[in-house]
PDB file of N, CA and C in Angstrom:
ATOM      1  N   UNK A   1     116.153 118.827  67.097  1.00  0.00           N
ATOM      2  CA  UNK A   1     114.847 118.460  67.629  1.00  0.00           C
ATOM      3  C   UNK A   1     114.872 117.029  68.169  1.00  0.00           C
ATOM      4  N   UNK A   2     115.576 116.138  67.624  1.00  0.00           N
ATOM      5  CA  UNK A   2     115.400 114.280  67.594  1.00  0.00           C
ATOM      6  C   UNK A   2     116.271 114.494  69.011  1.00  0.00           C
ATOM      7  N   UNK A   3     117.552 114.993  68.931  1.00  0.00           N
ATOM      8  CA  UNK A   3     118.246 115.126  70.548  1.00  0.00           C
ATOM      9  C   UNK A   3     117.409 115.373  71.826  1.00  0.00           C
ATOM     10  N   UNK A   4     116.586 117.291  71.332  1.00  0.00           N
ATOM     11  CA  UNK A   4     115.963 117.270  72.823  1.00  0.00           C
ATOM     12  C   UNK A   4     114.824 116.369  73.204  1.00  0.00           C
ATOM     13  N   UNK A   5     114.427 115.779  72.332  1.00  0.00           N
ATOM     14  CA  UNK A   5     112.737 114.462  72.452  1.00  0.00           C
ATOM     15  C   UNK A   5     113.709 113.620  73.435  1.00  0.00           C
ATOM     16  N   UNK A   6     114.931 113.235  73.008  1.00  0.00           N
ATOM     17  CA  UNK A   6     115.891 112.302  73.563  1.00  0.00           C
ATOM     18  C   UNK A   6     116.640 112.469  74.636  1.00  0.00           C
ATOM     19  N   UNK A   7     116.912 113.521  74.901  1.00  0.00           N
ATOM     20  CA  UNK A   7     117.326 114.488  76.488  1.00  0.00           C
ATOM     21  C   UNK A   7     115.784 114.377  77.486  1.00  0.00           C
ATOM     22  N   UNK A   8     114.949 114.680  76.826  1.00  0.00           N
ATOM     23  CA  UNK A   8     113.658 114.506  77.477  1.00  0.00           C
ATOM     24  C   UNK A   8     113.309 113.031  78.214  1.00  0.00           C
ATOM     25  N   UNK A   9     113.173 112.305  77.517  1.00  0.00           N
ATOM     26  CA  UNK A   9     112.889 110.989  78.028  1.00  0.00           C
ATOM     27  C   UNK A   9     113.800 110.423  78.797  1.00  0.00           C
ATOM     28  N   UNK A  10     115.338 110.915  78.692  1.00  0.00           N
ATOM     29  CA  UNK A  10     116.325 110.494  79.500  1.00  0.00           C
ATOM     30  C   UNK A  10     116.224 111.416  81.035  1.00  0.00           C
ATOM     31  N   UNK A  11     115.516 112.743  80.279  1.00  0.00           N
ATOM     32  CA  UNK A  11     115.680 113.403  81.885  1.00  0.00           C
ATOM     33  C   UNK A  11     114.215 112.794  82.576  1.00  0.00           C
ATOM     34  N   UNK A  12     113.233 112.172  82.680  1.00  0.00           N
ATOM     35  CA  UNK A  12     112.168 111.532  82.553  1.00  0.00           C
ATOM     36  C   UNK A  12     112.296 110.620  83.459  1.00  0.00           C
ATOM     37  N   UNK A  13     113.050 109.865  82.555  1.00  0.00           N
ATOM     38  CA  UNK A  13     113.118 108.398  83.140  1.00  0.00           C
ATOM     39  C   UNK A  13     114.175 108.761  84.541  1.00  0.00           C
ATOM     40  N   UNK A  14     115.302 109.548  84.810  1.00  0.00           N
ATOM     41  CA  UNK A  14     115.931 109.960  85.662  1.00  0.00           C
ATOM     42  C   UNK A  14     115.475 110.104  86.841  1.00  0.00           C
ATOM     43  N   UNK A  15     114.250 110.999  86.610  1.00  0.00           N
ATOM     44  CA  UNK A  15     113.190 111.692  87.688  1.00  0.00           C
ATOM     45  C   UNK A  15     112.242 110.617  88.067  1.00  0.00           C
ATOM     46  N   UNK A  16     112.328 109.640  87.082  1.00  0.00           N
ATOM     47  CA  UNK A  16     111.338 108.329  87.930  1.00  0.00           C
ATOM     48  C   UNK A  16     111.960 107.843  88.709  1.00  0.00           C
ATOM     49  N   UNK A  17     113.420 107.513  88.174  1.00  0.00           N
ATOM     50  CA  UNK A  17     114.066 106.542  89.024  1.00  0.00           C
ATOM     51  C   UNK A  17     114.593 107.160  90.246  1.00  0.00           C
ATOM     52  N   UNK A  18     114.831 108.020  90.214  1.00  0.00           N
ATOM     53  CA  UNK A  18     115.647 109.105  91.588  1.00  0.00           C
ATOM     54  C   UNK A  18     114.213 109.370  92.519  1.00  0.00           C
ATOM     55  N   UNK A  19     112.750 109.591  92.010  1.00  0.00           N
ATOM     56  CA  UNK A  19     111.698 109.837  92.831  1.00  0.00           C
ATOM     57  C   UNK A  19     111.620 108.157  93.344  1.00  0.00           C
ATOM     58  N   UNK A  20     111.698 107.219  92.873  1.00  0.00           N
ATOM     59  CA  UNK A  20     111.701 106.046  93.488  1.00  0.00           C
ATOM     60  C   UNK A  20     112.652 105.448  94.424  1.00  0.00           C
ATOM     61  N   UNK A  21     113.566 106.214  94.406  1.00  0.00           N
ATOM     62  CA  UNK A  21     114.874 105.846  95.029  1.00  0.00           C
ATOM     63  C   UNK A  21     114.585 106.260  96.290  1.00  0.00           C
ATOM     64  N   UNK A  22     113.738 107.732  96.160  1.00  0.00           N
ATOM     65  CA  UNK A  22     114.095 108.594  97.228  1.00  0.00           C
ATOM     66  C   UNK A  22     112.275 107.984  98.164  1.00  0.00           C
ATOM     67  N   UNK A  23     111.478 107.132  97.263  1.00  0.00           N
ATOM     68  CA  UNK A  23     109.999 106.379  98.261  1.00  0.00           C
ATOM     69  C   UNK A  23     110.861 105.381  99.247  1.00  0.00           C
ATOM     70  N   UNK A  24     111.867 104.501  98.429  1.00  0.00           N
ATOM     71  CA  UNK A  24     112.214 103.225  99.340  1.00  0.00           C
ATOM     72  C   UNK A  24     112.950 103.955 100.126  1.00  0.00           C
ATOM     73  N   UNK A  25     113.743 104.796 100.102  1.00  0.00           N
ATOM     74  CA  UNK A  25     114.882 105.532 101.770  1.00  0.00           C
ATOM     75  C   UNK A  25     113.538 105.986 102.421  1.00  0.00           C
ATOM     76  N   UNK A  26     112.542 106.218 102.042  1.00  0.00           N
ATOM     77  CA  UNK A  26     111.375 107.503 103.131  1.00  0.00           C
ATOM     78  C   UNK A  26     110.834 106.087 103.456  1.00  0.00           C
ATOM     79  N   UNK A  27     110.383 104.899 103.152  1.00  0.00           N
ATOM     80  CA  UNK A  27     110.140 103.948 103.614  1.00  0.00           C
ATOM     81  C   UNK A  27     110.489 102.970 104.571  1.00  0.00           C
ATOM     82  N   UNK A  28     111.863 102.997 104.779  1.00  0.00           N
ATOM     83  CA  UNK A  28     112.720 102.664 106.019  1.00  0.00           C
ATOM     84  C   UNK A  28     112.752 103.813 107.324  1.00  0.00           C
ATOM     85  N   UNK A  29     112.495 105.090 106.986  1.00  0.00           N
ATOM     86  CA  UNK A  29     112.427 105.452 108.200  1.00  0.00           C
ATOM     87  C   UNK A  29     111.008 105.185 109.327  1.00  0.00           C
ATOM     88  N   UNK A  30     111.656 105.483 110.368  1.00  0.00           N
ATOM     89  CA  UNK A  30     110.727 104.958 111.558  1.00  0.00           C
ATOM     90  C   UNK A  30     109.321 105.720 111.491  1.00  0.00           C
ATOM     91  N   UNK A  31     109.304 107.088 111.468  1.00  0.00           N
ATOM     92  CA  UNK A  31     108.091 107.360 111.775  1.00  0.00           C
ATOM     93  C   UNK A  31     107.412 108.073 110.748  1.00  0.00           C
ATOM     94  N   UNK A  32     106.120 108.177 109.919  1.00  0.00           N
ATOM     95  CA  UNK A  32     105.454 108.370 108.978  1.00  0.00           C
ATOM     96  C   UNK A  32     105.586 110.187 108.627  1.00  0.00           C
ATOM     97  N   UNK A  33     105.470 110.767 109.873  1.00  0.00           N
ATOM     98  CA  UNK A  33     105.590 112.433 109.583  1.00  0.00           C
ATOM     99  C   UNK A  33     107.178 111.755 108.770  1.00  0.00           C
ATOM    100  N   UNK A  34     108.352 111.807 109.247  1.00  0.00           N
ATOM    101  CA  UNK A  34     109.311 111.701 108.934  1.00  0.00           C
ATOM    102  C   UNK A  34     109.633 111.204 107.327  1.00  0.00           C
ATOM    103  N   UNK A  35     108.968 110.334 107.138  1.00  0.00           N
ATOM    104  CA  UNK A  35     108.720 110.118 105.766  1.00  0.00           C
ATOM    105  C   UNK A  35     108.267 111.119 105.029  1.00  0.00           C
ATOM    106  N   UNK A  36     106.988 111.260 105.098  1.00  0.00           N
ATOM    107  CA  UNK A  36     106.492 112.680 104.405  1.00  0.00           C
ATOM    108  C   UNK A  36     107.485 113.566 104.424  1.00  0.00           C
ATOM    109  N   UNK A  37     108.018 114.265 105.447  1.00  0.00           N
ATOM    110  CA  UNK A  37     108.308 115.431 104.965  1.00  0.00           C
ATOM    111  C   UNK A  37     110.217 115.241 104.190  1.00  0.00           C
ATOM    112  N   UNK A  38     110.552 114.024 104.000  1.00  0.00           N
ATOM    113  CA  UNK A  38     111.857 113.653 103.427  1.00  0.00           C
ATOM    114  C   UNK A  38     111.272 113.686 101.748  1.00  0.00           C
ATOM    115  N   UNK A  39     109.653 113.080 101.639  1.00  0.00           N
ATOM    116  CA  UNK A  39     109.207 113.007 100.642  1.00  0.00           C
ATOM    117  C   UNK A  39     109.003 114.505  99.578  1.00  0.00           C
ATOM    118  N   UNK A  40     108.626 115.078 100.982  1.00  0.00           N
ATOM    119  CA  UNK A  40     108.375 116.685 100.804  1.00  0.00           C
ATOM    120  C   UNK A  40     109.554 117.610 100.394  1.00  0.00           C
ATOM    121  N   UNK A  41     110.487 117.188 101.020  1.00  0.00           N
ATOM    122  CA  UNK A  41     111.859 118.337 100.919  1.00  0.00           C
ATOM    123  C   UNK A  41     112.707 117.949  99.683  1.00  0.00           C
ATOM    124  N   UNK A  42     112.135 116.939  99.251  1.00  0.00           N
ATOM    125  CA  UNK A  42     112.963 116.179  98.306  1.00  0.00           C
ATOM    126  C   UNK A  42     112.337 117.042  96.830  1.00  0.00           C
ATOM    127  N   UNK A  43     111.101 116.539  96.887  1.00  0.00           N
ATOM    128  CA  UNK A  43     110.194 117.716  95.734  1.00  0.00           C
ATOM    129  C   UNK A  43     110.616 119.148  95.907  1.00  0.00           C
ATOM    130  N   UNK A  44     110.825 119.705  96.882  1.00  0.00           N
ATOM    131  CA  UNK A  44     110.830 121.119  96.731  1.00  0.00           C
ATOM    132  C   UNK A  44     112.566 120.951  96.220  1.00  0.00           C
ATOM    133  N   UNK A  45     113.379 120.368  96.775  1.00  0.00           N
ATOM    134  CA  UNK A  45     114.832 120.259  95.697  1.00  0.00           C
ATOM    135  C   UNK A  45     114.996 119.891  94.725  1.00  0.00           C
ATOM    136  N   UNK A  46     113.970 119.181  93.963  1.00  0.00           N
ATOM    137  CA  UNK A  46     114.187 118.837  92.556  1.00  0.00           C
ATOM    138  C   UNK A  46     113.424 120.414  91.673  1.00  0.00           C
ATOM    139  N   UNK A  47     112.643 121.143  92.485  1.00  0.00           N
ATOM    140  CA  UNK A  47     111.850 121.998  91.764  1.00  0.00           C
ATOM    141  C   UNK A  47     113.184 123.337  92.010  1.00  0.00           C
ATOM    142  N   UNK A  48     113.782 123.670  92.981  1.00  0.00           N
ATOM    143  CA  UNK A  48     114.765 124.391  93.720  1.00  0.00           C
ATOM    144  C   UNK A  48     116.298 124.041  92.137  1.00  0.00           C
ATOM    145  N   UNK A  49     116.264 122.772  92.068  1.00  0.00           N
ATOM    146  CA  UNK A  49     117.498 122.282  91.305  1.00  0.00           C
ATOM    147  C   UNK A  49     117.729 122.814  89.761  1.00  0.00           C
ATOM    148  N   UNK A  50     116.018 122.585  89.688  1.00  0.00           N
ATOM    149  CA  UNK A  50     115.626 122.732  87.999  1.00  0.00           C
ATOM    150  C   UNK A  50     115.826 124.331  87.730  1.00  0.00           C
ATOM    151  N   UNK A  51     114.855 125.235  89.168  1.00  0.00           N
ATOM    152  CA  UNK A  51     115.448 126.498  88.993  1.00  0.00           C
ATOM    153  C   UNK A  51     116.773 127.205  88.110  1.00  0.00           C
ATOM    154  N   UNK A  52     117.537 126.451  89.215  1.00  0.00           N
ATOM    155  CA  UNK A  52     119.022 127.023  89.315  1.00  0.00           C
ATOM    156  C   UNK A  52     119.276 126.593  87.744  1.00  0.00           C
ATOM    157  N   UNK A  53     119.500 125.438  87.225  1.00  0.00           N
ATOM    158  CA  UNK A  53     119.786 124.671  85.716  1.00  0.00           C
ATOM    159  C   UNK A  53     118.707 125.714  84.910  1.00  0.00           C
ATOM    160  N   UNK A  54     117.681 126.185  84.896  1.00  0.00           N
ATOM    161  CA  UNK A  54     116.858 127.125  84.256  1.00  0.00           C
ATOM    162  C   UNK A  54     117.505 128.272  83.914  1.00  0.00           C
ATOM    163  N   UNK A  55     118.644 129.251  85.559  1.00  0.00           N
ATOM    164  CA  UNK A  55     119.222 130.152  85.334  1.00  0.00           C
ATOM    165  C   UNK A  55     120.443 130.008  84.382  1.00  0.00           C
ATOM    166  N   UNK A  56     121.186 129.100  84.452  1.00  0.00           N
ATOM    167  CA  UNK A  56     122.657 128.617  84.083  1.00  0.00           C
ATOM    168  C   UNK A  56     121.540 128.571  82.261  1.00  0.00           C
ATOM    169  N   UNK A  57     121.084 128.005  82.237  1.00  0.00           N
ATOM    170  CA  UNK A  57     120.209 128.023  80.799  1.00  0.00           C
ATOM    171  C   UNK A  57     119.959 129.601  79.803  1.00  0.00           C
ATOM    172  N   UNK A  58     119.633 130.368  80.790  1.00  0.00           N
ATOM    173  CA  UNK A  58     119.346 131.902  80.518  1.00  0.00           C
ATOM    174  C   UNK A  58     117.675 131.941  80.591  1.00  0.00           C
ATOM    175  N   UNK A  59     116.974 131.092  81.021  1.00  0.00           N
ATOM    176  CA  UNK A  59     115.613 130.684  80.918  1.00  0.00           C
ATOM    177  C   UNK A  59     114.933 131.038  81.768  1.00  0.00           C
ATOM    178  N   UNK A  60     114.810 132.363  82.245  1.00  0.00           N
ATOM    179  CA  UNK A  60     114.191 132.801  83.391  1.00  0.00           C
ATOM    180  C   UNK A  60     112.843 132.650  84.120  1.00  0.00           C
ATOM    181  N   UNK A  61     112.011 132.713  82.306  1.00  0.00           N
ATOM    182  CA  UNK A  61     110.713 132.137  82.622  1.00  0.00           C
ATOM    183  C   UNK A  61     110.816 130.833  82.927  1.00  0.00           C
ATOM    184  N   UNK A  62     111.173 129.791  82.766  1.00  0.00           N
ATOM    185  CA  UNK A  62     111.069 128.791  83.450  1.00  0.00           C
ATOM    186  C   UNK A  62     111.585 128.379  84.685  1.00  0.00           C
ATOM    187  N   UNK A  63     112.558 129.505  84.839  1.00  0.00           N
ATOM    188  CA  UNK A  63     113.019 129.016  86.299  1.00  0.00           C
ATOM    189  C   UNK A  63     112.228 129.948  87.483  1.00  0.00           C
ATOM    190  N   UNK A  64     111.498 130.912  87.125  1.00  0.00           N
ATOM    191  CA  UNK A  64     110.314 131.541  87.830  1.00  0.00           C
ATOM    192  C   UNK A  64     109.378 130.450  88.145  1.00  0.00           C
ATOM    193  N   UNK A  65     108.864 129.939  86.749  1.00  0.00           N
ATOM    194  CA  UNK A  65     107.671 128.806  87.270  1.00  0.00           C
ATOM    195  C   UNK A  65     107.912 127.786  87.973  1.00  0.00           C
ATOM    196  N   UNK A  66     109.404 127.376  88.181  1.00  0.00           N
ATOM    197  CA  UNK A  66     109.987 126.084  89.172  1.00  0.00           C
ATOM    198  C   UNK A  66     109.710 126.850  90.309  1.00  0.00           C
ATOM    199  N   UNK A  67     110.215 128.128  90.355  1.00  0.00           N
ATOM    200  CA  UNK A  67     110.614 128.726  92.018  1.00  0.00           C
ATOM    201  C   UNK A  67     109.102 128.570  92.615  1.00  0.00           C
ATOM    202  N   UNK A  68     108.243 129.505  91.587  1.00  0.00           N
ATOM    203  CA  UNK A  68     106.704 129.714  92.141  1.00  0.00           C
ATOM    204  C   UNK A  68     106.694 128.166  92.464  1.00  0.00           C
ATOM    205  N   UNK A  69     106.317 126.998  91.804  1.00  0.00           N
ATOM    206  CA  UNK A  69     105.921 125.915  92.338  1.00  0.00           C
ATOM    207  C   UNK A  69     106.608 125.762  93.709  1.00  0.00           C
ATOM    208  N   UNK A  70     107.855 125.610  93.566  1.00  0.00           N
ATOM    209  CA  UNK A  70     108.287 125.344  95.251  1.00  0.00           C
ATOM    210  C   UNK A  70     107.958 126.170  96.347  1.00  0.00           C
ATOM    211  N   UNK A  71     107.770 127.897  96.095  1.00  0.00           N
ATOM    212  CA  UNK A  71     106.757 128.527  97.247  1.00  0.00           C
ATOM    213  C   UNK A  71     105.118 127.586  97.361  1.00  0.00           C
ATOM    214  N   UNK A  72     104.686 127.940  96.321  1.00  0.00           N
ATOM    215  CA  UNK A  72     103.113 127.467  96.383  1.00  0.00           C
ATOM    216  C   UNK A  72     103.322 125.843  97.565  1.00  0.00           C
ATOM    217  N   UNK A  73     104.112 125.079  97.066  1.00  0.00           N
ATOM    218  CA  UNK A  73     104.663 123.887  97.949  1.00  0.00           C
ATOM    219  C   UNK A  73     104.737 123.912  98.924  1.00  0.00           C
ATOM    220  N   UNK A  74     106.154 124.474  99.349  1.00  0.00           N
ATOM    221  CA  UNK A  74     106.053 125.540 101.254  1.00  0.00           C
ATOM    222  C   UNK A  74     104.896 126.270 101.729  1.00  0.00           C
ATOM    223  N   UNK A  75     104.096 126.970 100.929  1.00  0.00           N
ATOM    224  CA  UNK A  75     103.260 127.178 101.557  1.00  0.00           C
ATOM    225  C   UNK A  75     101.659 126.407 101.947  1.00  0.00           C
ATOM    226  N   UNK A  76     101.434 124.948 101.003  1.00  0.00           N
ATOM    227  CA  UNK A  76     100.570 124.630 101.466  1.00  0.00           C
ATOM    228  C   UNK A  76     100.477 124.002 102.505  1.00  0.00           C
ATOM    229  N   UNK A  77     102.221 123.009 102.440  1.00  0.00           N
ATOM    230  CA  UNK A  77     102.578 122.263 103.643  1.00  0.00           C
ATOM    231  C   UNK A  77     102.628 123.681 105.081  1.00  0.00           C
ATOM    232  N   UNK A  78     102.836 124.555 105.212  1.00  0.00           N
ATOM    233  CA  UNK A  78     102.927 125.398 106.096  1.00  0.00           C
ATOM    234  C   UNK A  78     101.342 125.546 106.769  1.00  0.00           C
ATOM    235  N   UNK A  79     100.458 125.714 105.666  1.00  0.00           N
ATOM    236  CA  UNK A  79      99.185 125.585 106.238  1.00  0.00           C
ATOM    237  C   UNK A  79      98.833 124.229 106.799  1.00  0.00           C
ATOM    238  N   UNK A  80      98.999 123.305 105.973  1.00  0.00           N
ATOM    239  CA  UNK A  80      98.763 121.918 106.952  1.00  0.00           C
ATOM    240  C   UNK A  80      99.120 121.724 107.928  1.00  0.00           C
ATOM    241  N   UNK A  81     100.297 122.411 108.298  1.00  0.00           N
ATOM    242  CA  UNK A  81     100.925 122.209 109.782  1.00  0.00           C
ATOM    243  C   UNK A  81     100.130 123.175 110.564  1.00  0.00           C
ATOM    244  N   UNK A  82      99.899 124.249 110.374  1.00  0.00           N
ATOM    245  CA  UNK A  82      99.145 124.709 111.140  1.00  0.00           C
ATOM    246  C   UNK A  82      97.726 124.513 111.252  1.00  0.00           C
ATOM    247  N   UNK A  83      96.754 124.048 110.284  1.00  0.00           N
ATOM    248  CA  UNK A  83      95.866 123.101 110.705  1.00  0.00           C
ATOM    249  C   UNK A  83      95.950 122.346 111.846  1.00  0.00           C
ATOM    250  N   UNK A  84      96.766 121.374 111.214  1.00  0.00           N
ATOM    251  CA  UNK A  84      96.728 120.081 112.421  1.00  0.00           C
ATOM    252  C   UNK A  84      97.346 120.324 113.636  1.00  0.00           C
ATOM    253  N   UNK A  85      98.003 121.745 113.831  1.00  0.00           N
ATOM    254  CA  UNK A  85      98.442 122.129 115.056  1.00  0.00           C
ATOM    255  C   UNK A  85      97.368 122.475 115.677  1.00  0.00           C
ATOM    256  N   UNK A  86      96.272 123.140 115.322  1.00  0.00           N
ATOM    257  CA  UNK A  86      95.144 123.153 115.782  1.00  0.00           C
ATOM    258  C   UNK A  86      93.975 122.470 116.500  1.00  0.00           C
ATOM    259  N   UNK A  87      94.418 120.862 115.599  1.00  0.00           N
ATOM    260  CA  UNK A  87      93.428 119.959 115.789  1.00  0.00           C
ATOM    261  C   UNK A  87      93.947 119.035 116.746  1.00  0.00           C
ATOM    262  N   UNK A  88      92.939 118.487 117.893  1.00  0.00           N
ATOM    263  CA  UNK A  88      92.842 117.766 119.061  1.00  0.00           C
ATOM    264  C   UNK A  88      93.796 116.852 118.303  1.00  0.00           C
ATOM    265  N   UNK A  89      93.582 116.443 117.673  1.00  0.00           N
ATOM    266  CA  UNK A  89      94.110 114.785 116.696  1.00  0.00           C
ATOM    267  C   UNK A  89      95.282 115.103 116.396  1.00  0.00           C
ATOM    268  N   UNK A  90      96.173 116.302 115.956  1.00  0.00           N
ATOM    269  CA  UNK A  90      97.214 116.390 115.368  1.00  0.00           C
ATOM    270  C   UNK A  90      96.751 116.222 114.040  1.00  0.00           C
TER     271      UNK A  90
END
């Protein structure tokens, strides 16, 4: 039990530092869509990653609820794009 509390906070702190790693690279690029969606593809691979480590686990239910999150993901960004494809403004 004292290990996985301790695997936890290490995988934690990992996911802070790698989600921060990955704001300052989306921050140097030139144009703001471009950012977002580096920001975007990056989440759906950490949710895509955990999957796969879920299967190798034997943990199916949890690697269902990673996958579902990364559809639900693709698909809201899919609607936003087509929104704003819609709209005069972009």
């Amino acid at each position: 039990m004292h290990l996985r509390i301790l695997f936890h906070f290490k995988t934690t702190a990992d996911s802070e530092s790698k989600k921060f790693r990955r704001e300052v690279e989306a921050k140097k690029l030139k144009f703001k869509g471009n950012e977002q969606q580096l920001l975007f593809n990056a989440e759906v691979e950490d949710y895509s990653s955990s999957a796969l480590h879920s299967i190798k686990r034997n943990d199916s239910l949890q690697a269902q609820k990673f996958l579902k999150t990364s559809l639900d993901l693709i698909r809201k960004r899919q609607k936003l794009i087509k929104l704003a494809d819609k709209s005069d403004a972009g």
